[in-house]
C-alpha atoms as a PDB file:
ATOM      1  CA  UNK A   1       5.170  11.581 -30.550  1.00  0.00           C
ATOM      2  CA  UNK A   2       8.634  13.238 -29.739  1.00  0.00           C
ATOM      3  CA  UNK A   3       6.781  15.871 -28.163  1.00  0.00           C
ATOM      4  CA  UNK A   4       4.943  13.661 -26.086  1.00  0.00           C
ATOM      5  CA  UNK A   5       7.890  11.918 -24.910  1.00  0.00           C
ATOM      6  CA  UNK A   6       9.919  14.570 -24.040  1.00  0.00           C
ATOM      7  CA  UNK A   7       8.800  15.695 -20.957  1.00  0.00           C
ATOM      8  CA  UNK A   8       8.717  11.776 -19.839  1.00  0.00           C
ATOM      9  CA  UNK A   9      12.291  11.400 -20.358  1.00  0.00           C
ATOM     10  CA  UNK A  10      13.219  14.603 -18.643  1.00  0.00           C
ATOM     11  CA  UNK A  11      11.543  13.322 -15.629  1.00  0.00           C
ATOM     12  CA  UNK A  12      13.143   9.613 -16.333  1.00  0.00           C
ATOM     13  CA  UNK A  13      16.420  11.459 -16.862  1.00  0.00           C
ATOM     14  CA  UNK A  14      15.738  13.390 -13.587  1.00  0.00           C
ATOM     15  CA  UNK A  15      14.957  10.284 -11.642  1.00  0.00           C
ATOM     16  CA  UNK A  16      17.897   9.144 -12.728  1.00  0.00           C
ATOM     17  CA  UNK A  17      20.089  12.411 -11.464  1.00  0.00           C
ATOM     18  CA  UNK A  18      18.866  12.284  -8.392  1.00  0.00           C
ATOM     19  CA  UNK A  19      19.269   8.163  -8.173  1.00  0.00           C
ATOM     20  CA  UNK A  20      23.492   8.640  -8.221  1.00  0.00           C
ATOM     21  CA  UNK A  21      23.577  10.657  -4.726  1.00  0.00           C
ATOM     22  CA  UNK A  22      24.165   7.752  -3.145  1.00  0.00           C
ATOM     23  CA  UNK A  23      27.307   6.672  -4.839  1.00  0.00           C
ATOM     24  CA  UNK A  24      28.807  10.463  -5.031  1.00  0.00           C
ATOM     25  CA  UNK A  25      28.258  10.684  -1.216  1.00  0.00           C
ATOM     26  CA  UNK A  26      29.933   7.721  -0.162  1.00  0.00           C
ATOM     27  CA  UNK A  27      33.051   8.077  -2.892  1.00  0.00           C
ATOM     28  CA  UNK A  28      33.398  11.589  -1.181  1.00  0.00           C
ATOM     29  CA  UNK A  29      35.525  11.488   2.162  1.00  0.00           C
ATOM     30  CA  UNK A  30      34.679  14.849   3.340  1.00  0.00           C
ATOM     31  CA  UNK A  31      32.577  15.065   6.630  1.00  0.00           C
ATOM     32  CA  UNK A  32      28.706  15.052   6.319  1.00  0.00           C
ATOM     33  CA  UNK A  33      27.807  18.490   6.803  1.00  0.00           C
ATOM     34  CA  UNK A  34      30.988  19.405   4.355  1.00  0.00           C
ATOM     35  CA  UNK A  35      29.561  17.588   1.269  1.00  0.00           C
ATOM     36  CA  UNK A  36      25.972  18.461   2.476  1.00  0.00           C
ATOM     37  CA  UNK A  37      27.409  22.436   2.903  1.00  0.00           C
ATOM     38  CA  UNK A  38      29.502  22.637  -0.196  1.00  0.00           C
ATOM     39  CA  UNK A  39      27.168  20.118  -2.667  1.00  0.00           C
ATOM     40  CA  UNK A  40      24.111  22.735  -2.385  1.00  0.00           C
ATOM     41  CA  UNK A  41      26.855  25.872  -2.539  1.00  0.00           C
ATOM     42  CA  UNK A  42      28.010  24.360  -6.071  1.00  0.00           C
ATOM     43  CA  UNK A  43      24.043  23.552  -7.350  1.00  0.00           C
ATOM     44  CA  UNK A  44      22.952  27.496  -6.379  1.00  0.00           C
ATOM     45  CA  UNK A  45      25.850  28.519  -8.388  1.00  0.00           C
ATOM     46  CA  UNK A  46      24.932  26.278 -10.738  1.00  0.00           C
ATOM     47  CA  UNK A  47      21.530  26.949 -10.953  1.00  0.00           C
ATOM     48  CA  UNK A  48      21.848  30.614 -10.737  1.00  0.00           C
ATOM     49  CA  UNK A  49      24.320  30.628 -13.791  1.00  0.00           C
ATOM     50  CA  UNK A  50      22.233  28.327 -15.830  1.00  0.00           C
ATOM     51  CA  UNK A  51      18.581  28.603 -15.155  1.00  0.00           C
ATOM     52  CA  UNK A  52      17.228  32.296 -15.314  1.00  0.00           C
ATOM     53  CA  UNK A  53      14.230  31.575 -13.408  1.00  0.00           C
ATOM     54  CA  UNK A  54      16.185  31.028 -10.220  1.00  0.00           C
ATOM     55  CA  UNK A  55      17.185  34.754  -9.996  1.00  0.00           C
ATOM     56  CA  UNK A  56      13.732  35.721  -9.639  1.00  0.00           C
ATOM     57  CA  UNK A  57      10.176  34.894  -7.860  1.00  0.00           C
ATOM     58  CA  UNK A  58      11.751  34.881  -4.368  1.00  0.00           C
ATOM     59  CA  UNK A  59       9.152  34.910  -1.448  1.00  0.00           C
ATOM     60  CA  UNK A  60       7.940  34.124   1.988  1.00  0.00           C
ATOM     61  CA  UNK A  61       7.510  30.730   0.869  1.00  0.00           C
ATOM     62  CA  UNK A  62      10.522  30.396  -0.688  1.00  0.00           C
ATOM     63  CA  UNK A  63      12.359  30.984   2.253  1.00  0.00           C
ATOM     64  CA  UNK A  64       9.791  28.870   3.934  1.00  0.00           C
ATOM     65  CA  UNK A  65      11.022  26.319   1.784  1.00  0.00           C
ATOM     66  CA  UNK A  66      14.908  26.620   2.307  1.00  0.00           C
ATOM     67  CA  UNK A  67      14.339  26.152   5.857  1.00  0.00           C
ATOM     68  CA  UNK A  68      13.428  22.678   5.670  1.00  0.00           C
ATOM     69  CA  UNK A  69      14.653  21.665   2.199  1.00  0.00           C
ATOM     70  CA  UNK A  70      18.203  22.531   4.051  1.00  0.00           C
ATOM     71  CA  UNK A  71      17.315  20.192   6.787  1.00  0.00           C
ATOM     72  CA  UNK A  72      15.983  17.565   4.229  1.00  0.00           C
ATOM     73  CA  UNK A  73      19.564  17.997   2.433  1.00  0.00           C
ATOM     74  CA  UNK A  74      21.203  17.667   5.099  1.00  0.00           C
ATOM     75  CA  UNK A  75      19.998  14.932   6.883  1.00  0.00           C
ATOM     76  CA  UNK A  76      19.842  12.493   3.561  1.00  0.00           C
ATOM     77  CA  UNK A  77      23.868  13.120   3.113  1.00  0.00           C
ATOM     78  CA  UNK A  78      24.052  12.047   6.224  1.00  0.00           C
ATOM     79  CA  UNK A  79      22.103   9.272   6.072  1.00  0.00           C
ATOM     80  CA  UNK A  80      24.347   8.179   3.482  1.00  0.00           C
ATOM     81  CA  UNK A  81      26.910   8.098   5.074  1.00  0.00           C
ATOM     82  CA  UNK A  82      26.117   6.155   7.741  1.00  0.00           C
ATOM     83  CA  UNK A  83      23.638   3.854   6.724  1.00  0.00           C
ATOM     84  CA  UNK A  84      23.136   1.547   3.122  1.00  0.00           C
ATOM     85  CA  UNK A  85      21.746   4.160   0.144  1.00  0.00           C
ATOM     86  CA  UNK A  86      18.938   1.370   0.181  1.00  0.00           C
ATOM     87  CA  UNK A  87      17.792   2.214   3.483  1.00  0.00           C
ATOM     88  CA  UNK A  88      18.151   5.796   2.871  1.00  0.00           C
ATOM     89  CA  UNK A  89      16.153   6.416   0.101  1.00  0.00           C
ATOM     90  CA  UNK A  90      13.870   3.599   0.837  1.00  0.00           C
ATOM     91  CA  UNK A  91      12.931   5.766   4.534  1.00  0.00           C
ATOM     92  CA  UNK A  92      12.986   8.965   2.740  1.00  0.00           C
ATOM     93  CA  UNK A  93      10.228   7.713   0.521  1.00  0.00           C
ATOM     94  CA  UNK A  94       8.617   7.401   3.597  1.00  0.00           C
ATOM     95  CA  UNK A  95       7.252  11.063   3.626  1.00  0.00           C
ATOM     96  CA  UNK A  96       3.531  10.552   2.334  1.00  0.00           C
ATOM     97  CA  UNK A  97       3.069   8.677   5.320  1.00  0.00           C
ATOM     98  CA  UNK A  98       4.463  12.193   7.507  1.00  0.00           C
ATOM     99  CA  UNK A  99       2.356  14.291   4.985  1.00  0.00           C
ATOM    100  CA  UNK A 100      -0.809  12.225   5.709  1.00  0.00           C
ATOM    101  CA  UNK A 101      -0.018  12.420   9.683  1.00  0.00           C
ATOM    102  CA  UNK A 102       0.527  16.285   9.193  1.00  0.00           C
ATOM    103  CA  UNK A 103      -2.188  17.594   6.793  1.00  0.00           C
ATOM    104  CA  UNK A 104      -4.651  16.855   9.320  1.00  0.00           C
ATOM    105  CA  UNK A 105      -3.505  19.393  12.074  1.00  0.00           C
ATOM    106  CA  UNK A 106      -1.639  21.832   9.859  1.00  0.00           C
ATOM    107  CA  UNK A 107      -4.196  21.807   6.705  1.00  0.00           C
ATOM    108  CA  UNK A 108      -7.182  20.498   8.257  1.00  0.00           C
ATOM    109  CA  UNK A 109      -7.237  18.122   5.643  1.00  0.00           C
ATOM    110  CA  UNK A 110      -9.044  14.847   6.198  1.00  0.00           C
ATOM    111  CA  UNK A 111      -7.269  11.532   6.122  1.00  0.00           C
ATOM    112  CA  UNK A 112      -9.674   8.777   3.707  1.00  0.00           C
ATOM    113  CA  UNK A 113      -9.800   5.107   4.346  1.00  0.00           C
ATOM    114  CA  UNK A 114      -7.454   4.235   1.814  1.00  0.00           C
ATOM    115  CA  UNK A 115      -4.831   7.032   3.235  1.00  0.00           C
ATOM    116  CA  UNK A 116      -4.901   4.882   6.318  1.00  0.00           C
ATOM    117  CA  UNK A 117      -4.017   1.314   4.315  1.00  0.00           C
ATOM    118  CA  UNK A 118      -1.480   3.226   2.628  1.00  0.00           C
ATOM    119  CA  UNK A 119      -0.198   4.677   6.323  1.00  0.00           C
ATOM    120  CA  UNK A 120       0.067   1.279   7.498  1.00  0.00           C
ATOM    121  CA  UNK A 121       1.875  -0.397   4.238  1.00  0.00           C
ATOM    122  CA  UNK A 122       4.570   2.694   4.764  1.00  0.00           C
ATOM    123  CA  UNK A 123       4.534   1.998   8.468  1.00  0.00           C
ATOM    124  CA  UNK A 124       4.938  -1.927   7.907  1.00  0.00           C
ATOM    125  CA  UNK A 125       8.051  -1.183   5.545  1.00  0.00           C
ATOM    126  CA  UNK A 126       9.645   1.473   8.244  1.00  0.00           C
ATOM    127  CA  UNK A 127       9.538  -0.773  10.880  1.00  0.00           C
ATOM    128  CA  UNK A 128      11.191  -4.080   8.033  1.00  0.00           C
ATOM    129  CA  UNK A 129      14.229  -1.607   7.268  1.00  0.00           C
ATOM    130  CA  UNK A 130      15.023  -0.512  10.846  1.00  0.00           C
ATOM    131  CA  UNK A 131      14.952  -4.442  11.574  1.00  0.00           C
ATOM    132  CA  UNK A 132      17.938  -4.777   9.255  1.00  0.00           C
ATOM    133  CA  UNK A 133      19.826  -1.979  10.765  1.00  0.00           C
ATOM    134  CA  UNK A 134      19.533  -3.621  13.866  1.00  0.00           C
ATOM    135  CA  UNK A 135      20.351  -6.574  13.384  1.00  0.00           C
ATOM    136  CA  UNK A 136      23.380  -5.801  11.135  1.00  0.00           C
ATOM    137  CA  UNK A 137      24.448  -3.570  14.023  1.00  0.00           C
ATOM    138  CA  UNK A 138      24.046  -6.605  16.558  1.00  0.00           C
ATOM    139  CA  UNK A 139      25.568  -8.747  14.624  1.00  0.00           C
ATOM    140  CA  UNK A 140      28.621  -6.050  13.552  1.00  0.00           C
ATOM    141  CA  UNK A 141      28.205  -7.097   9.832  1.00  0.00           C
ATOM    142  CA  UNK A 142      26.917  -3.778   8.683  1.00  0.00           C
ATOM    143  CA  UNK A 143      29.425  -2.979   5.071  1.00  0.00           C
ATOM    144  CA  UNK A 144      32.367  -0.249   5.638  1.00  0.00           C
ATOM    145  CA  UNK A 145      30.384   1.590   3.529  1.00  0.00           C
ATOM    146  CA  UNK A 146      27.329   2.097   6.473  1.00  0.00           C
ATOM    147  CA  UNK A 147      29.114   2.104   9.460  1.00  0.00           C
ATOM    148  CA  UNK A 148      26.200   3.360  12.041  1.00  0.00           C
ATOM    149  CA  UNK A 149      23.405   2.006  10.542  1.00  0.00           C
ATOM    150  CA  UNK A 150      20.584   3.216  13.407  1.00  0.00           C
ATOM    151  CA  UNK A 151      22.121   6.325  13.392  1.00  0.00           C
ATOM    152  CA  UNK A 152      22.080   6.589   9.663  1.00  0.00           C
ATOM    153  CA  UNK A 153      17.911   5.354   9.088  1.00  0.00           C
ATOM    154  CA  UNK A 154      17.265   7.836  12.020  1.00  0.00           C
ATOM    155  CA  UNK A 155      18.462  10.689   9.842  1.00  0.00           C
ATOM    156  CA  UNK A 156      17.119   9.187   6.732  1.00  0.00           C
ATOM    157  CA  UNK A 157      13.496   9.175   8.593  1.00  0.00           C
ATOM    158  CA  UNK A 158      14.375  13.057   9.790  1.00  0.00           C
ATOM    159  CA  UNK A 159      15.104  13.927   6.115  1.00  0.00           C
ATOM    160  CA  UNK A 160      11.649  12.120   5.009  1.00  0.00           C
ATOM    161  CA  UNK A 161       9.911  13.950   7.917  1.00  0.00           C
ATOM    162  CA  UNK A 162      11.330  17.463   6.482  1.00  0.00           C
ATOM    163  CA  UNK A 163      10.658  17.092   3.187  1.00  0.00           C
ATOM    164  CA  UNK A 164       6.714  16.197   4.272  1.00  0.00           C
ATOM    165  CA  UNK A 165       7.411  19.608   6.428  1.00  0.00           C
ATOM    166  CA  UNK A 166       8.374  21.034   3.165  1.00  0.00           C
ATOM    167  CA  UNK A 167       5.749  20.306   1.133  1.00  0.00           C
ATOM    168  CA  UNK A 168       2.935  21.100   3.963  1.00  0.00           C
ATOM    169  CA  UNK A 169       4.336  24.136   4.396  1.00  0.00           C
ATOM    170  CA  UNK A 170       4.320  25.235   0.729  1.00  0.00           C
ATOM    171  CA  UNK A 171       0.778  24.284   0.589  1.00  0.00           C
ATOM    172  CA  UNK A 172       0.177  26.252   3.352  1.00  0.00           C
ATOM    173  CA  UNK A 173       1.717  29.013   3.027  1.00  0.00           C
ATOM    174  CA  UNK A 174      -0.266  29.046  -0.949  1.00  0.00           C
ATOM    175  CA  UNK A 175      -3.639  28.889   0.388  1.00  0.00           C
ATOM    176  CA  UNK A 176      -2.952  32.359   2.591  1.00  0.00           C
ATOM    177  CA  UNK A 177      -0.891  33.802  -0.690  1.00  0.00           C
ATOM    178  CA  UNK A 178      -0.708  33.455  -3.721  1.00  0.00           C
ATOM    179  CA  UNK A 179      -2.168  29.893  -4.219  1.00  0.00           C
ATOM    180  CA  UNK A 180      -0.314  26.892  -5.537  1.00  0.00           C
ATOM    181  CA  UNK A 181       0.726  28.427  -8.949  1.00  0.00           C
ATOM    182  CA  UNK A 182       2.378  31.350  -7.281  1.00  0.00           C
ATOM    183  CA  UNK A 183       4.268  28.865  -5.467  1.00  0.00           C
ATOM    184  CA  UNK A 184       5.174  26.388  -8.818  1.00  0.00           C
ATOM    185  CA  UNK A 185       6.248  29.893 -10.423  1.00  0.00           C
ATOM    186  CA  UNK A 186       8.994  30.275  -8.127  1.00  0.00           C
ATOM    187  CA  UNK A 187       9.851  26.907  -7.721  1.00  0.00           C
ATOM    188  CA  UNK A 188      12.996  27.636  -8.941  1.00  0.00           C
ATOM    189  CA  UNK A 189      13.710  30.720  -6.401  1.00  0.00           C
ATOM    190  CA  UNK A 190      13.029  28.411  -4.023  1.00  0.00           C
ATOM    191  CA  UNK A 191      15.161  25.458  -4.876  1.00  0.00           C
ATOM    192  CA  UNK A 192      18.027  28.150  -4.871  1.00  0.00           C
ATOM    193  CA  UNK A 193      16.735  29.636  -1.376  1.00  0.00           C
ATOM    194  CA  UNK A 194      17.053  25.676   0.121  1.00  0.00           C
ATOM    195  CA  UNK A 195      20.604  25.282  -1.265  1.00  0.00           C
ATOM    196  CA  UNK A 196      21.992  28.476  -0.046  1.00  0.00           C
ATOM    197  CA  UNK A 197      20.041  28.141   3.659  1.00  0.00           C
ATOM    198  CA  UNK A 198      21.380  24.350   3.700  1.00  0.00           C
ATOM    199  CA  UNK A 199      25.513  25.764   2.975  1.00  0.00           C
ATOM    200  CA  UNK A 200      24.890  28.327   5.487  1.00  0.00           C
ATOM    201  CA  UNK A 201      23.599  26.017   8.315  1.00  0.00           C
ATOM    202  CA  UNK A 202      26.037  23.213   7.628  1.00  0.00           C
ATOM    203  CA  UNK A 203      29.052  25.686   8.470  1.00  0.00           C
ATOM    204  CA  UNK A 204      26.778  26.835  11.528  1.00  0.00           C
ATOM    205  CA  UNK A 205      26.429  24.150  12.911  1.00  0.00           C
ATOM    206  CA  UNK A 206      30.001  22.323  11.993  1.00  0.00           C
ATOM    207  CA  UNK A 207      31.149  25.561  13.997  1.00  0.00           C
ATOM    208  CA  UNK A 208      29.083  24.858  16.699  1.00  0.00           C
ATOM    209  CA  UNK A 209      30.010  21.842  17.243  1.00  0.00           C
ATOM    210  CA  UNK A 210      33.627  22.409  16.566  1.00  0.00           C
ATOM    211  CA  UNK A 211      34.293  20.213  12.850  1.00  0.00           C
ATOM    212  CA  UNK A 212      36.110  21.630   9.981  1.00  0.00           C
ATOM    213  CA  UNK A 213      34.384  23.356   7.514  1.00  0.00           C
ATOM    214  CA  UNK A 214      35.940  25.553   5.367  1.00  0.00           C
ATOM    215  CA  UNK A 215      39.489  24.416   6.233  1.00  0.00           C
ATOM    216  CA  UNK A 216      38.869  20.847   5.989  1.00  0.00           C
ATOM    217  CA  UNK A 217      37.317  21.347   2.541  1.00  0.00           C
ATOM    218  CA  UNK A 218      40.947  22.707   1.469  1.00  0.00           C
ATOM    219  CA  UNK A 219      42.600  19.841   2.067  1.00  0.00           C
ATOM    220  CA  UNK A 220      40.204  17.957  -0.084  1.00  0.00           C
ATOM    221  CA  UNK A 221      41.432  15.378  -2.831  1.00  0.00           C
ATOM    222  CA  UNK A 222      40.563  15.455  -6.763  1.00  0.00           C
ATOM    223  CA  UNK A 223      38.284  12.757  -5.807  1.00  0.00           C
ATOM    224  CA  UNK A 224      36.543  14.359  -3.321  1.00  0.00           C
ATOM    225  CA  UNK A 225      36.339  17.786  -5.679  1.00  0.00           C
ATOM    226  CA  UNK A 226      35.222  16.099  -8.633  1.00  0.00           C
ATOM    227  CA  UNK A 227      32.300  14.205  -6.575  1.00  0.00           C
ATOM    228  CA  UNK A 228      31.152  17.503  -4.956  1.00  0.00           C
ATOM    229  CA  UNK A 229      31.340  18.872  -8.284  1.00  0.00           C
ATOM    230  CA  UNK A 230      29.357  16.209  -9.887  1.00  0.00           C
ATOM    231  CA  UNK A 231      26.489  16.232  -6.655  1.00  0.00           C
ATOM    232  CA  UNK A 232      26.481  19.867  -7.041  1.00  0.00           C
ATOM    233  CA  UNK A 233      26.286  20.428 -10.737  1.00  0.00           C
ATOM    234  CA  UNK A 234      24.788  17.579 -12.120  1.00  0.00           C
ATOM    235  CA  UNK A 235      23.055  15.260  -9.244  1.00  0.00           C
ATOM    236  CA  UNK A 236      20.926  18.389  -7.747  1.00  0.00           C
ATOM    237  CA  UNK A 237      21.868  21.660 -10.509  1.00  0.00           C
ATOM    238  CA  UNK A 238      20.712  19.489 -13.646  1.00  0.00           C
ATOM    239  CA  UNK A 239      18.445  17.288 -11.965  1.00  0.00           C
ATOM    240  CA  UNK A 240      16.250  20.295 -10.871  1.00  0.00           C
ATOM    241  CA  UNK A 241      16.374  22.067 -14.024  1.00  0.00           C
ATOM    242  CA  UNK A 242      14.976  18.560 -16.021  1.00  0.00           C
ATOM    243  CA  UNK A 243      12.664  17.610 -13.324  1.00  0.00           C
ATOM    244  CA  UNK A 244      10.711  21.509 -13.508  1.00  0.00           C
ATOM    245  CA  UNK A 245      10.856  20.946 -17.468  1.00  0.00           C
ATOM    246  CA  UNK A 246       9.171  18.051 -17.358  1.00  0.00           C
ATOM    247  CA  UNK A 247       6.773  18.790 -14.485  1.00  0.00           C
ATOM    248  CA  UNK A 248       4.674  21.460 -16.636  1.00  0.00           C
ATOM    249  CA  UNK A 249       3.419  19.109 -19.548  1.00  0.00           C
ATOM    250  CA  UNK A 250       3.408  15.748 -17.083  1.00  0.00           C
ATOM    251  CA  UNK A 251       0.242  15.380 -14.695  1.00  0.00           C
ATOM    252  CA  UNK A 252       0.994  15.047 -10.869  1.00  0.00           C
ATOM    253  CA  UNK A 253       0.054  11.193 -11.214  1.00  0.00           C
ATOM    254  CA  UNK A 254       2.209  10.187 -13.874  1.00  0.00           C
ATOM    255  CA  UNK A 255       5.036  12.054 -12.700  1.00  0.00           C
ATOM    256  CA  UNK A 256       4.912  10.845  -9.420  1.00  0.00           C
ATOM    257  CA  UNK A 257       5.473   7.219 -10.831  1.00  0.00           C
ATOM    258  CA  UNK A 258       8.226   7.887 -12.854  1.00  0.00           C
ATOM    259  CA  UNK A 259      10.156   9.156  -9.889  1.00  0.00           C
ATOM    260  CA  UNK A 260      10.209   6.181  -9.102  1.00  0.00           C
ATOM    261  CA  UNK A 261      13.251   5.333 -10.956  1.00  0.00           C
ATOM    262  CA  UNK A 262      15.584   7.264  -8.458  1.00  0.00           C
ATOM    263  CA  UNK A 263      14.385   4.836  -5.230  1.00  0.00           C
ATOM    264  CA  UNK A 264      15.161   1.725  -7.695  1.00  0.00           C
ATOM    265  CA  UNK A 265      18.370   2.836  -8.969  1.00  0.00           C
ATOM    266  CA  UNK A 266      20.111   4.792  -6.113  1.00  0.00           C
ATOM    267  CA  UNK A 267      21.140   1.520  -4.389  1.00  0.00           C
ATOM    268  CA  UNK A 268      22.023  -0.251  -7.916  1.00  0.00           C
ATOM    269  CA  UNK A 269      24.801   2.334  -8.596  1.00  0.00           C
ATOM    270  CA  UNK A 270      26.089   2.135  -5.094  1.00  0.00           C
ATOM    271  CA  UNK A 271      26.442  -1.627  -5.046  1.00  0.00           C
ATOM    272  CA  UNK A 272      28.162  -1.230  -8.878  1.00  0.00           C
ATOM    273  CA  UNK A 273      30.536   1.738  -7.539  1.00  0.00           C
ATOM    274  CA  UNK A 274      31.111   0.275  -3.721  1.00  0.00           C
ATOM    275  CA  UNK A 275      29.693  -3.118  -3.545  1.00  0.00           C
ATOM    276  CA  UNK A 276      27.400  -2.163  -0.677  1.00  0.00           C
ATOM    277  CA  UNK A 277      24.802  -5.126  -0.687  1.00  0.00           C
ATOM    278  CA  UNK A 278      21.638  -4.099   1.642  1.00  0.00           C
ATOM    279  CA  UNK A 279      20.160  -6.433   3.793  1.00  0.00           C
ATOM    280  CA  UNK A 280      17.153  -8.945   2.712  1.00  0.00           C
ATOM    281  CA  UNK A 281      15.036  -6.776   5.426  1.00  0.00           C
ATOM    282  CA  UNK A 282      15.664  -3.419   4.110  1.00  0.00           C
ATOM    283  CA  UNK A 283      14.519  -4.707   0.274  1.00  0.00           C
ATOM    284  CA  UNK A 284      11.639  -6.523   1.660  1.00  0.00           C
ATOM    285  CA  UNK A 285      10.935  -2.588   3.197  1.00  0.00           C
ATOM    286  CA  UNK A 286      11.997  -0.830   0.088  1.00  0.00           C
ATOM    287  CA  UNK A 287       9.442  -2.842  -1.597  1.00  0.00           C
ATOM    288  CA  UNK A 288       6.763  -2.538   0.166  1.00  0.00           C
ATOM    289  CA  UNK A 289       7.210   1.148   0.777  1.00  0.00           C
ATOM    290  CA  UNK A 290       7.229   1.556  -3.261  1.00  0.00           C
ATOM    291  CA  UNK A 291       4.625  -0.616  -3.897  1.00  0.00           C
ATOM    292  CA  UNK A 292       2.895   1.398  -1.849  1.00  0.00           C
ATOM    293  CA  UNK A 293       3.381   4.315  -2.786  1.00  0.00           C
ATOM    294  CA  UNK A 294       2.689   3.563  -6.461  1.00  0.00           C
ATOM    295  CA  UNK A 295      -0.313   1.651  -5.700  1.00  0.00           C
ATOM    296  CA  UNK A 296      -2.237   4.896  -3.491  1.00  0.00           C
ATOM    297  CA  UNK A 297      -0.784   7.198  -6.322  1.00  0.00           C
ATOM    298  CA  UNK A 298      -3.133   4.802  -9.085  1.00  0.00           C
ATOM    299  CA  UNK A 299      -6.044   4.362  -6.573  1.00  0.00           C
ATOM    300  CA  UNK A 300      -6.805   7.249  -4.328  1.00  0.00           C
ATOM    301  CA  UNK A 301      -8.685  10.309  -5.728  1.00  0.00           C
ATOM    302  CA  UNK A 302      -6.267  13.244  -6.019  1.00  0.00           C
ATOM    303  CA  UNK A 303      -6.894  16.166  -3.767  1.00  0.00           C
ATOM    304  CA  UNK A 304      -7.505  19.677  -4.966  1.00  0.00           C
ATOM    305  CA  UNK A 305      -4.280  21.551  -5.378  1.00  0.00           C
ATOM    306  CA  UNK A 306      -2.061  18.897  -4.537  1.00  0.00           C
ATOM    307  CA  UNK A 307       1.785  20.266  -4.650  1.00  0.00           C
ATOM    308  CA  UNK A 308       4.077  18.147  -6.271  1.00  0.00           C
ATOM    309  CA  UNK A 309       7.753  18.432  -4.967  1.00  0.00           C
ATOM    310  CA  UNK A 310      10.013  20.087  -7.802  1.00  0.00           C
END
């Protein structure tokens, strides 16, 4: 029974990891692309110290994969910090429904009838969460906490669109390689590969557009350091290194619904830490877009070789 159970609770305990980015990123005051930058600097260190797996097995898809897992890191700090963690990870659950839209022209997969209920149900709860943003942003009553909240569920959208990028681009690149377990074996390579790509083009692009980067990250407080520290080490670093421990005894199904837990409790901990209190139209979408999402995971036949994001 323990044995059983184990690799459960590392995925709960994962879940769970992930769940507190919300709260880190908003107690940080650092710019966006600083805590995005410096978060996935601290988790490759991390990881590299830590997990002896990541020092090895890097690729072409690897690298494939730190092109858009940087932009999917990114974009979902961001989104934090502009809009409610509710809508963020609610519309960053969203990416089945960009998966679905992209297999077809990338993998020449086929989309089945009850891929296109599921499309609409994700759809359906897009559309109920950007109706909150706007009409907290019409009626300026949006929480200090989510100051620009169309700007933020735009990025939170972008970050659900690169992750689906991510993941069709792994498969991709596995059926002209090495196949999807050449890919799993250097899952942790590529998590690494993401991390470093996302620090590098956050202080590209803060140049670019003429932010602080390095030198506003000096002038950071305790409470800043020790919430980059905890994001770095702990919300991403240990998260990863559970989540890949539990994904090898765990089948793709199960797993995928006790993920779960990080949608649910990311905006819990941010209304306990902040008080942020999301708007009845972005629940009514976050459930509907879980609902989904667990409901197509229990009823549609799995494909061959489906890759399952760890």
């Amino acid at each position: 029974m323990r044995s059983d159970w184990r690799p459960r609770l590392d995925l709960m305990a994962a879940a769970a990891l992930f769940s507190t980015g919300g709260a880190f990123i908003k107690a940080c005051r650092l710019a966006p692309l600083q805590i995005a930058g410096f978060r996935s600097l601290i988790a490759a260190a991390f990881l590299l110290a830590v997990w002896p797996a990541s020092r090895r097995g890097f690729t072409r898809g690897s690298l494939l994969f730190g092109l858009f897992y940087a932009g999917t890191l990114a974009c979902f700090v961001s989104a934090n910090k502009f809009t409610t963690s509710a809508s963020t990870i609610f519309l960053q659950s969203t990416a089945p429904l960009w998966v679905l839209l992209l297999s077809p022209l990338v993998l020449k997969e086929s989309v089945r009838r009850v891929d296109l209920l599921f499309m609409g149900a994700l759809a359906a709860g897009l559309a109920f969460c950007f109706k909150d943003a706007l009409d907290a942003q019409h009626a300026a009553r949006q929480p200090a906490t989510a100051p620009r909240p169309l700007l933020g569920n735009a990025l939170a959208v972008a970050s659900g669109v690169l992750w689906a990028s991510t993941l069709v681009g792994l498969r991709w690149f596995g059926r002209r390689s090495h196949g999807a377990g050449g890919l799993d074996r250097g899952a942790a390579a590529s998590v690494v590969a993401g991390n470093l790509t996302c620090f590098a083009a956050c202080g590209l692009v803060s140049l670019a557009l003429g932010e602080p980067y390095f030198s506003g990250a000096s002038a950071a407080s305790a409470t800043d350091l020790g919430s980059l520290l905890f994001l770095g080490c702990l919300q991403v670093g240990l998260g990863y290194v559970v989540l890949t421990r539990g994904m090898r005894k765990v089948a793709a199904l199960e797993a995928s619904l006790l993920l779960l837990v990080e949608p649910v409790f990311n905006p819990l901990w941010t209304f306990l830490v902040h008080g942020e209190r999301p708007g009845g139209f972005a629940l009514a979408g976050g459930g509907v877009i879980l609902g989904a999402t667990a409901l197509h995971a229990l009823v549609a036949p799995p494909r061959a070789a489906e890759l399952v994001p760890s």
